[in-house]
N, C-alpha and C. Protein backbone atom coordinates (compact mmCIF):
# COMPACT_ATOMS: atom_id res chain seq x y z
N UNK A 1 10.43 0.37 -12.69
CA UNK A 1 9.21 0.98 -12.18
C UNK A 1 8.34 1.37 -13.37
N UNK A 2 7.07 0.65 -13.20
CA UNK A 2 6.28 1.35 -14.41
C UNK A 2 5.36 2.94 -14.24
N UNK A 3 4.48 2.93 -15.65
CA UNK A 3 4.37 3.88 -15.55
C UNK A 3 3.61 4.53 -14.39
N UNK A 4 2.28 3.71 -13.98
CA UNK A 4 1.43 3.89 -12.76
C UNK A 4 2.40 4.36 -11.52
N UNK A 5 3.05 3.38 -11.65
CA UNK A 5 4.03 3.79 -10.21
C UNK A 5 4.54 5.16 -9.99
N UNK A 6 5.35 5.20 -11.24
CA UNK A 6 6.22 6.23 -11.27
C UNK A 6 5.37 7.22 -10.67
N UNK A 7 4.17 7.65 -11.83
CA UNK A 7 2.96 8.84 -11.35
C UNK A 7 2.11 8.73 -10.06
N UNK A 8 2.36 7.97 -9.34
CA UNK A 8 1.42 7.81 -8.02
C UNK A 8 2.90 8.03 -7.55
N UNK A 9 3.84 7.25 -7.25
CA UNK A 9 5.10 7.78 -6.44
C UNK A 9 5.05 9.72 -6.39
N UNK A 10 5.18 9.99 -7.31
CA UNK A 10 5.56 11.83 -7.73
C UNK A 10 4.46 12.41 -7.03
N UNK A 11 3.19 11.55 -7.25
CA UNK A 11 1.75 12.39 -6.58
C UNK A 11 1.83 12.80 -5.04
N UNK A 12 2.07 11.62 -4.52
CA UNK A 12 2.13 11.14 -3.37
C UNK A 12 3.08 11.60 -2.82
N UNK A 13 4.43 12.00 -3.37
CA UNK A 13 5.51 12.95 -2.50
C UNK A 13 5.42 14.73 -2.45
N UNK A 14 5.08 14.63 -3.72
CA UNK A 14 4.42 16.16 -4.05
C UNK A 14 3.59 16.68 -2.59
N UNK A 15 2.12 15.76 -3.05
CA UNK A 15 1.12 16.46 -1.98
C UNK A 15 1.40 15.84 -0.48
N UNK A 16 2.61 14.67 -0.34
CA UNK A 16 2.63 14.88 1.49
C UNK A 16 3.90 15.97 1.52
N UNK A 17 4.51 16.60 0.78
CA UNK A 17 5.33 17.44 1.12
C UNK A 17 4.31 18.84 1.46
N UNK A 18 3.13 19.21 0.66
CA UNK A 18 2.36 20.30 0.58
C UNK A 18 1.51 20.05 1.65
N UNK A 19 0.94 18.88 2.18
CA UNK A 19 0.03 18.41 3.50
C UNK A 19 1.04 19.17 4.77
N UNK A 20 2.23 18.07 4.62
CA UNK A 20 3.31 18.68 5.99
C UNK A 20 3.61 19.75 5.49
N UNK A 21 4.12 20.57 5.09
CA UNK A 21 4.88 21.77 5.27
C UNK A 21 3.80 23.05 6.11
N UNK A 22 2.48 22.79 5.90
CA UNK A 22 1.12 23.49 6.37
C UNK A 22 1.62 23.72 7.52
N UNK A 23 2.04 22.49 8.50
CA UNK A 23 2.70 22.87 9.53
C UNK A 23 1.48 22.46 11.03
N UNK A 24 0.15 22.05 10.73
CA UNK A 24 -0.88 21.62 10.90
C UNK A 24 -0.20 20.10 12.34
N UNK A 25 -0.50 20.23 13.89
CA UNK A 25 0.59 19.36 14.53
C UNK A 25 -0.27 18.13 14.86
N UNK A 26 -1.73 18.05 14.29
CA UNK A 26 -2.32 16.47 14.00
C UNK A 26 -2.17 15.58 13.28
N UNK A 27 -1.93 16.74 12.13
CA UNK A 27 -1.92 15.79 10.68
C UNK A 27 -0.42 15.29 10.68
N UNK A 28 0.87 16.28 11.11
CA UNK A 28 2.19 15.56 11.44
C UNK A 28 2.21 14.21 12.34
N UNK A 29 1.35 14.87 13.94
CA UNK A 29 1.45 13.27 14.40
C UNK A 29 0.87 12.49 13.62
N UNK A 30 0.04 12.26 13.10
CA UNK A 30 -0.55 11.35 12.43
C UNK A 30 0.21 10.26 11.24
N UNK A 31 1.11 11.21 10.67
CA UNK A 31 1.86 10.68 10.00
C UNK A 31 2.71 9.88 10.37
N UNK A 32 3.59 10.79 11.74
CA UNK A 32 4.67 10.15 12.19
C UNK A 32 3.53 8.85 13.14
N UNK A 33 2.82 8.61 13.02
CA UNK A 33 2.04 7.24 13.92
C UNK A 33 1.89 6.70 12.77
N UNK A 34 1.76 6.66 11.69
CA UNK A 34 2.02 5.87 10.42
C UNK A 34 2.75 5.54 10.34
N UNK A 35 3.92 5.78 10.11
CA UNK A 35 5.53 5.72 9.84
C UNK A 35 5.73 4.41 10.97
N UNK A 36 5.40 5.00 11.93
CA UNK A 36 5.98 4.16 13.22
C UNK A 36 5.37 2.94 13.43
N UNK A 37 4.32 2.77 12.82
CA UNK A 37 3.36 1.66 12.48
C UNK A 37 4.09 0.87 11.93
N UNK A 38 4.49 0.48 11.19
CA UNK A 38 4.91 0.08 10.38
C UNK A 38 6.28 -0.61 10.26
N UNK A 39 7.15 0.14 11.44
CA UNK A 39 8.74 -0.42 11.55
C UNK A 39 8.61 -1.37 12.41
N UNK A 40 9.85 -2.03 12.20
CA UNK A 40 9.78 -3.63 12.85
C UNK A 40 9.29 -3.16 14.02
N UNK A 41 8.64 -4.38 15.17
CA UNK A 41 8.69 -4.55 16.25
C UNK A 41 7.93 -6.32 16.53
N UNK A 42 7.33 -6.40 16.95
CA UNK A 42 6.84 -7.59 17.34
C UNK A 42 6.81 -8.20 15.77
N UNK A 43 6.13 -7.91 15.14
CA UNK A 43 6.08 -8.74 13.80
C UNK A 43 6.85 -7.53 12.92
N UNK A 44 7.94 -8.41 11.47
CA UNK A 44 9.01 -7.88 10.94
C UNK A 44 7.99 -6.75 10.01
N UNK A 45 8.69 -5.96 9.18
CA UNK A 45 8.12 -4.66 8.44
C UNK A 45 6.99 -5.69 7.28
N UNK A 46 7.48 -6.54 6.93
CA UNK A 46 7.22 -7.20 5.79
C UNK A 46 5.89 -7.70 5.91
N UNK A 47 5.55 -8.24 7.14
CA UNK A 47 4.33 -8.64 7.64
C UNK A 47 3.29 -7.66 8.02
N UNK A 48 3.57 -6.79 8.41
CA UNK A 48 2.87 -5.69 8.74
C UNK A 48 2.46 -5.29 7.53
N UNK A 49 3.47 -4.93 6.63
CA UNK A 49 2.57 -3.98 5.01
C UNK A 49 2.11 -5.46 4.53
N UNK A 50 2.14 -6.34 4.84
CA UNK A 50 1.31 -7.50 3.94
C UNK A 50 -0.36 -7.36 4.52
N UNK A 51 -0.23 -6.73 6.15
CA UNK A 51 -1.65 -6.45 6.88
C UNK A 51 -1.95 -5.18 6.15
N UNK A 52 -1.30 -4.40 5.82
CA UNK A 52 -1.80 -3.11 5.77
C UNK A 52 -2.25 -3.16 4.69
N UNK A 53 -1.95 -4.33 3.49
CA UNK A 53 -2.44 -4.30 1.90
C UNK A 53 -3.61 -4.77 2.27
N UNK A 54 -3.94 -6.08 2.87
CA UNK A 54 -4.68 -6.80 3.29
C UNK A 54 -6.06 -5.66 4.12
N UNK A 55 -5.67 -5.17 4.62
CA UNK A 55 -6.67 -3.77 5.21
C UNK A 55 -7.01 -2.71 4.10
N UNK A 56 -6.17 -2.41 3.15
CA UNK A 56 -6.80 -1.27 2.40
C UNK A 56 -7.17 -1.87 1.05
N UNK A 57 -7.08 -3.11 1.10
CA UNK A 57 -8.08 -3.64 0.32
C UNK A 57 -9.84 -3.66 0.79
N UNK A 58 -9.23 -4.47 1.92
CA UNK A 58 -11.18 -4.37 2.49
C UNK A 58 -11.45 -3.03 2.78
N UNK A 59 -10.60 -2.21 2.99
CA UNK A 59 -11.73 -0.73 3.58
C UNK A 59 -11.61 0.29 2.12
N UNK A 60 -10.83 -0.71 0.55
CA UNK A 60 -11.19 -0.07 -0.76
C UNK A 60 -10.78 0.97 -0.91
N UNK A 61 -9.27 1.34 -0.41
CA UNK A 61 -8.23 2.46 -0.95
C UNK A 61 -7.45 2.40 -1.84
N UNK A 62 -7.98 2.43 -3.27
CA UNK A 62 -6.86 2.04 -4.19
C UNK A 62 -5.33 3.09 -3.93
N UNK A 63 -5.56 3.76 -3.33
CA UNK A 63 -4.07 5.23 -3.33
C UNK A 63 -3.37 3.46 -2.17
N UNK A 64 -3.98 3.61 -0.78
CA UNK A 64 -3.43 2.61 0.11
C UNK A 64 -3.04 1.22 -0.58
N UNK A 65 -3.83 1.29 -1.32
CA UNK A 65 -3.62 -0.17 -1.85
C UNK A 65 -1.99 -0.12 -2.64
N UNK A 66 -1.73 0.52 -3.78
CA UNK A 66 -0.78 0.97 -4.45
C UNK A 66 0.63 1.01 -3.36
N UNK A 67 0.27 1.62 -2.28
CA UNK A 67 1.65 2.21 -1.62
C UNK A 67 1.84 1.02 -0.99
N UNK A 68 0.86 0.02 -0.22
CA UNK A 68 1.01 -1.34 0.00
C UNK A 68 1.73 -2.28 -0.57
N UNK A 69 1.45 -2.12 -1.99
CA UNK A 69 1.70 -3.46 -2.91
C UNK A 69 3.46 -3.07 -3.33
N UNK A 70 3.90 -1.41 -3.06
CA UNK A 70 5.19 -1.26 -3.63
C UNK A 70 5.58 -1.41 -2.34
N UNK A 71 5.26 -1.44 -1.22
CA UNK A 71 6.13 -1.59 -0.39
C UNK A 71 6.67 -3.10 0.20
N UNK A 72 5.60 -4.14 -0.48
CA UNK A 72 5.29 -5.31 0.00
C UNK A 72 6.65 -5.76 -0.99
N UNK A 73 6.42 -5.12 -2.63
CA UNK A 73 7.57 -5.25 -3.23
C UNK A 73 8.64 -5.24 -2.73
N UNK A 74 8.87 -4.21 -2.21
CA UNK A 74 10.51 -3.80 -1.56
C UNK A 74 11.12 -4.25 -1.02
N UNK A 75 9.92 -5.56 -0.11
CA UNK A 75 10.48 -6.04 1.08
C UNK A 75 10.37 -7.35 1.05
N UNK A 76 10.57 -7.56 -0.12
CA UNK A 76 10.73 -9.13 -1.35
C UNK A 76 9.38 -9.86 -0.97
N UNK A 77 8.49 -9.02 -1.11
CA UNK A 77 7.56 -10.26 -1.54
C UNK A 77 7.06 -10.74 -3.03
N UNK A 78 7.00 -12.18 -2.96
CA UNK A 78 6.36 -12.41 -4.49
C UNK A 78 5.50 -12.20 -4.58
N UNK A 79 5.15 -12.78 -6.00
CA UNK A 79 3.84 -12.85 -6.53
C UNK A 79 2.85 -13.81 -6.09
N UNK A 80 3.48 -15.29 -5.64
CA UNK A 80 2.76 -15.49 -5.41
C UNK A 80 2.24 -15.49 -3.63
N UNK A 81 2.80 -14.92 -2.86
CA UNK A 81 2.76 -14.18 -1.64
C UNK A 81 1.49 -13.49 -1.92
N UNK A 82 1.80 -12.53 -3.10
CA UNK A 82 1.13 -11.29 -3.43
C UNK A 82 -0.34 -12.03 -3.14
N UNK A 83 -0.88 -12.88 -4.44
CA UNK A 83 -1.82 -13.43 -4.59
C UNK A 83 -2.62 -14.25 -3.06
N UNK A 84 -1.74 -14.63 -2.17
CA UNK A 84 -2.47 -15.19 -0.74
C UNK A 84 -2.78 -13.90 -0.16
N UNK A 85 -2.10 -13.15 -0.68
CA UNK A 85 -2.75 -11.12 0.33
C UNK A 85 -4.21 -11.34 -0.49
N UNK A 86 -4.18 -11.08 -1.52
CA UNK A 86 -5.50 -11.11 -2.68
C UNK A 86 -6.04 -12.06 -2.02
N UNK A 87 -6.18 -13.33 -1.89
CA UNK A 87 -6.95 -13.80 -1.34
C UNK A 87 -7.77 -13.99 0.46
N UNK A 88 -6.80 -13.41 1.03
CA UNK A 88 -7.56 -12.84 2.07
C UNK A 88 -8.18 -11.60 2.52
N UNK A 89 -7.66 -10.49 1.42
CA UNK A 89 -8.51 -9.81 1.05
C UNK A 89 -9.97 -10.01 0.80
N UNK A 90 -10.33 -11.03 -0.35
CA UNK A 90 -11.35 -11.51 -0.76
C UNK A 90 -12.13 -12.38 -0.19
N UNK A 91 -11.60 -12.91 0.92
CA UNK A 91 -12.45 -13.79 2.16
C UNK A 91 -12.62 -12.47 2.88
N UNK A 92 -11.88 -11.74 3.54
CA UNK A 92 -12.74 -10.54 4.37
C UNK A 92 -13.40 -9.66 4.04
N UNK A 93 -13.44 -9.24 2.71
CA UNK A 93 -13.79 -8.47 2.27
C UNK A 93 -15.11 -9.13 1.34
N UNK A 94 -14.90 -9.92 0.74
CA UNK A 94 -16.23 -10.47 -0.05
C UNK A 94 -15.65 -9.44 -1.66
N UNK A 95 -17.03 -9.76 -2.73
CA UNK A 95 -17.11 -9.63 -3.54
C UNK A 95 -16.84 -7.93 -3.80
N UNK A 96 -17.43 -7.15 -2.80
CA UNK A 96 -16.90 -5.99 -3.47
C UNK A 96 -15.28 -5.04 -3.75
N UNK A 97 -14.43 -6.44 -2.95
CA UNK A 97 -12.96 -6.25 -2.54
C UNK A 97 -12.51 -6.56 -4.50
N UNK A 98 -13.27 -7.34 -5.46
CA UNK A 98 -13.12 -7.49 -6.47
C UNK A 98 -12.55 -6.43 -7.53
N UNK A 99 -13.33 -5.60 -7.74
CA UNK A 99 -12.33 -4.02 -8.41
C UNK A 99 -11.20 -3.49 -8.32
N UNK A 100 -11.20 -3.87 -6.89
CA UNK A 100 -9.90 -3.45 -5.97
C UNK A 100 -9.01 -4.08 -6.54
N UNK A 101 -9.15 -5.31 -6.55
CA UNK A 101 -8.18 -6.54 -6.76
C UNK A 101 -7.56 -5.94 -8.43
N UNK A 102 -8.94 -5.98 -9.35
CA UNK A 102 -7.99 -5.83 -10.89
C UNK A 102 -7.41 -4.81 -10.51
N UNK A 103 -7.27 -3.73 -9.94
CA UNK A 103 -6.53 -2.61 -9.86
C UNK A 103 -5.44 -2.57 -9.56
N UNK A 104 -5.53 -3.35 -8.22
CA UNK A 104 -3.96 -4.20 -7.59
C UNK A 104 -3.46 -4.83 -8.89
N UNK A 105 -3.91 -5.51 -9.22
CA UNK A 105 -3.44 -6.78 -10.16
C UNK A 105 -2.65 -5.87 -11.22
N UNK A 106 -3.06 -4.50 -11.35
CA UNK A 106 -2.87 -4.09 -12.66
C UNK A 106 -1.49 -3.23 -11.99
N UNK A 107 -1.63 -2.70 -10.77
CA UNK A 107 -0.64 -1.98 -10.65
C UNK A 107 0.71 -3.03 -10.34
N UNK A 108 0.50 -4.12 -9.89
CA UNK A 108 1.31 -4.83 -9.43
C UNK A 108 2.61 -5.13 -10.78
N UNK A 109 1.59 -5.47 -11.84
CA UNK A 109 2.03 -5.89 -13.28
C UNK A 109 2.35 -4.42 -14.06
N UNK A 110 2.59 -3.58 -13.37
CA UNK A 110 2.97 -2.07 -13.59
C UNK A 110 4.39 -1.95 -13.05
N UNK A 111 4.08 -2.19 -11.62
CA UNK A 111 5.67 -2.31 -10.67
C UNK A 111 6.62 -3.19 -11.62
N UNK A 112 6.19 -4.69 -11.69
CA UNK A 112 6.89 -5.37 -12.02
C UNK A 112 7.30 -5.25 -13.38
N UNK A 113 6.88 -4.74 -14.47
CA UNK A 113 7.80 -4.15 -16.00
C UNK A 113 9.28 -3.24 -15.79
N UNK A 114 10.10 -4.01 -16.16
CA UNK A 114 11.57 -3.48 -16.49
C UNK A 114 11.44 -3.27 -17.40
């Protein structure tokens, strides 16, 4: 895990531990409708976070984008998998999905350093 990762992983558990613990019962469902999003059902986990990279590319969440691309990892996708997400990103999204992309690109080549 590189370094990007590591520090967005820690960020990201930190402040959803400080979001939930508030105790707030929208922002919990909300989560747990995330979560649940996401586990197999009609199409496998793997396909789904390949949509969900594919989505927070065009709607330009680099935080979404990041948690996308490690999860897409996890769930063996390659690189060059990776790169057909990037590119339909960049057909739906058009030119301003571009920034996004070096960012991906950069975190991706972040994940992937042993």
């Amino acid at each position: 895990m590189g370094k990007k990762n590591k520090e967005f992983q820690e960020f990201r558990s930190k402040m959803n531990e400080k979001i939930l613990s508030e105790g707030n019962r929208a922002v919990k469902r909300f989560f747990g409708v995330d979560t649940l999003t996401y586990e197999k059902g009609a199409l496998d986990e793997k396909t789904k976070e390949m949509l969900g990279l594919v989505s927070s590319m065009v709607l330009r969440c680099d935080d979404c984008i990041a948690y996308h691309i490690e999860k897409c990892k996890s769930l063996g996708t390659t690189r060059d998998e990776m790169y057909d997400i990037f590119s339909v990103a960049l057909t739906v999204g058009g030119s301003i999905v571009i920034p996004h992309l070096r960012r991906a690109v950069a975190f991706l080549d972040d994940l992937e350093e042993e």
